[in-house]
Protein backbone atom coordinates (compact mmCIF):
# COMPACT_ATOMS: atom_id res chain seq x y z
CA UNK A 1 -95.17 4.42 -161.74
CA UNK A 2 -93.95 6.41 -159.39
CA UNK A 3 -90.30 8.30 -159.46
CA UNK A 4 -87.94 8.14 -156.10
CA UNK A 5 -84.42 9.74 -156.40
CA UNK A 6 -82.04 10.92 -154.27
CA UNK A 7 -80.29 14.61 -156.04
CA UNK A 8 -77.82 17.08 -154.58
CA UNK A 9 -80.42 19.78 -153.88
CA UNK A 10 -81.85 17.44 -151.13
CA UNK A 11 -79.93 15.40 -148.69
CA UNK A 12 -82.35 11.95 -148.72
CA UNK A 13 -84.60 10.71 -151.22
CA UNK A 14 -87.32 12.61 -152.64
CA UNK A 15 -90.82 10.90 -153.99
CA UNK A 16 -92.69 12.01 -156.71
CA UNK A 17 -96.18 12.58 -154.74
CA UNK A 18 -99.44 13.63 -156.66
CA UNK A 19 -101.63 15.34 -154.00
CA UNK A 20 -104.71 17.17 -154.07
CA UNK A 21 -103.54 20.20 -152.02
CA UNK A 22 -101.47 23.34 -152.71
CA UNK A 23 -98.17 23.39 -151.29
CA UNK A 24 -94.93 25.63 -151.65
CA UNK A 25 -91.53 24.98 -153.25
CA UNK A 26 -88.90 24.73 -151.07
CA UNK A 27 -86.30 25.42 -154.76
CA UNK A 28 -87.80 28.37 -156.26
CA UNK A 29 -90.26 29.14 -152.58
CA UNK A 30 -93.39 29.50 -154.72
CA UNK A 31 -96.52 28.34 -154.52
CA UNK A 32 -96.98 25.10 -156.14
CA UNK A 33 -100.62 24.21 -157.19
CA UNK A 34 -102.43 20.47 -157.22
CA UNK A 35 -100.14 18.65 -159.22
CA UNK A 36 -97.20 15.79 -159.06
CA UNK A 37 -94.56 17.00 -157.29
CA UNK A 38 -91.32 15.64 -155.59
CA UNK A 39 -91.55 15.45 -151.84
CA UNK A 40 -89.32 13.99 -148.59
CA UNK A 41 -91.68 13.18 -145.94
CA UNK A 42 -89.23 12.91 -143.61
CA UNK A 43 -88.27 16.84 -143.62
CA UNK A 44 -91.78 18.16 -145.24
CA UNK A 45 -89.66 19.45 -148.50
CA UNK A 46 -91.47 19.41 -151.43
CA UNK A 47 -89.88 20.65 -155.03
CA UNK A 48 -91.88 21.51 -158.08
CA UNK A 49 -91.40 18.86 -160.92
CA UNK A 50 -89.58 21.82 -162.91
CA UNK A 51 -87.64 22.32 -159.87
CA UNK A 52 -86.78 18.59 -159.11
CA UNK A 53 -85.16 18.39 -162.72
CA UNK A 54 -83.27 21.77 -162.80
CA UNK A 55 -80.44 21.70 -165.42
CA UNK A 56 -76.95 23.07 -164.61
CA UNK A 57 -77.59 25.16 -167.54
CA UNK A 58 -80.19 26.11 -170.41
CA UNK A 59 -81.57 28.53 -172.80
CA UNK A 60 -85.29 30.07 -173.42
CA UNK A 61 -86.91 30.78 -176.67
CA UNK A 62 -87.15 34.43 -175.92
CA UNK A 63 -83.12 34.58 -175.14
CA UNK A 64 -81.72 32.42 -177.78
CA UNK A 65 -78.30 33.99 -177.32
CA UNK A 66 -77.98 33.43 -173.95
CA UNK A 67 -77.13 30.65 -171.71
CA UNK A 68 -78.65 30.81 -168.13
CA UNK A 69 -77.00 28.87 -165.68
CA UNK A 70 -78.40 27.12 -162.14
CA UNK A 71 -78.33 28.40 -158.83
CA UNK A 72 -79.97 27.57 -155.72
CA UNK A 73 -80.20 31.37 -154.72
CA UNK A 74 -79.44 34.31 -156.87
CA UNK A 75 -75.69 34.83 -157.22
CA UNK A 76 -75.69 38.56 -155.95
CA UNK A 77 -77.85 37.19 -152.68
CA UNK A 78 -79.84 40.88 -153.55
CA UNK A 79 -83.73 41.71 -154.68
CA UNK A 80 -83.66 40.28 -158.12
CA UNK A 81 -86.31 39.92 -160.70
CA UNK A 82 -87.25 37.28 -163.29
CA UNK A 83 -86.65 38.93 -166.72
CA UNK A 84 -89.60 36.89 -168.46
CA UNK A 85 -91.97 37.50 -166.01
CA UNK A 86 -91.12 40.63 -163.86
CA UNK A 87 -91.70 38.26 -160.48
CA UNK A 88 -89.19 37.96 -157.65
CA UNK A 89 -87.07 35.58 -157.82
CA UNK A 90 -86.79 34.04 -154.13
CA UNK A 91 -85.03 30.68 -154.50
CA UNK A 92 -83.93 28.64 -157.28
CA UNK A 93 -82.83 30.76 -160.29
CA UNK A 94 -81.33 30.46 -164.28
CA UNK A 95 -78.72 33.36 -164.08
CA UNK A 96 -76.79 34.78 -167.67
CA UNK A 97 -73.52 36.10 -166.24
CA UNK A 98 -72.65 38.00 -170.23
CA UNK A 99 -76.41 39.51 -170.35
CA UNK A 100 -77.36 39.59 -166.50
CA UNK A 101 -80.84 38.65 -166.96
CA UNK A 102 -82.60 35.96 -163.81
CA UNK A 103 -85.34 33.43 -165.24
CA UNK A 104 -87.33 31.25 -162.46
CA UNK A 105 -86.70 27.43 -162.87
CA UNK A 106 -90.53 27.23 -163.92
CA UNK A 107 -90.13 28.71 -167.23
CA UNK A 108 -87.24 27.43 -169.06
């Protein structure tokens, strides 16, 4: 069965598609391999599953302490890494405002 929704990080409704092509993320903008993914036709957006069902806020395994919360761009708008994986962070982003660490959407 396949998922439709409409969400605030899109402004019409957004299909879950399972294609046999790369595309990129227009959340995080990252490459997004052959998999399901959550797409508008109508505006050639596509979002990662991960990225279709962000959280306002979460924790990681590796940061039990801390609580990241959502953005759709990193709050300081500057170069900013992902603390897990040393990557740039270039679009959606988990940020911990007490320990200032940046995870990617993908990994939580």
């Amino acid at each position: 069965m396949l998922e439709i929704f409409r969400q605030e990080l899109h402004p019409h409704n957004l299909e879950q598609k399972i294609y046999n092509l790369s595309y990129f993320c227009d959340g995080c903008r990252e490459p997004g391999i052959v998999s399901r993914r959550f797409r508008c036709e109508q505006c050639d957006f596509d979002l990662h599953d991960e990225c279709a069902h962000v959280k306002q806020s979460t924790t990681h395994d590796f940061y039990k302490n801390n609580i990241f919360t959502f953005f759709r761009e990193p709050p300081d708008h500057g170069s900013i890494v992902c603390d897990l994986c040393g990557d740039f962070v270039k679009g959606f982003v988990y940020y911990c405002e007490e320990s200032k660490k940046n995870l990617h959407p993908m990994l939580p």
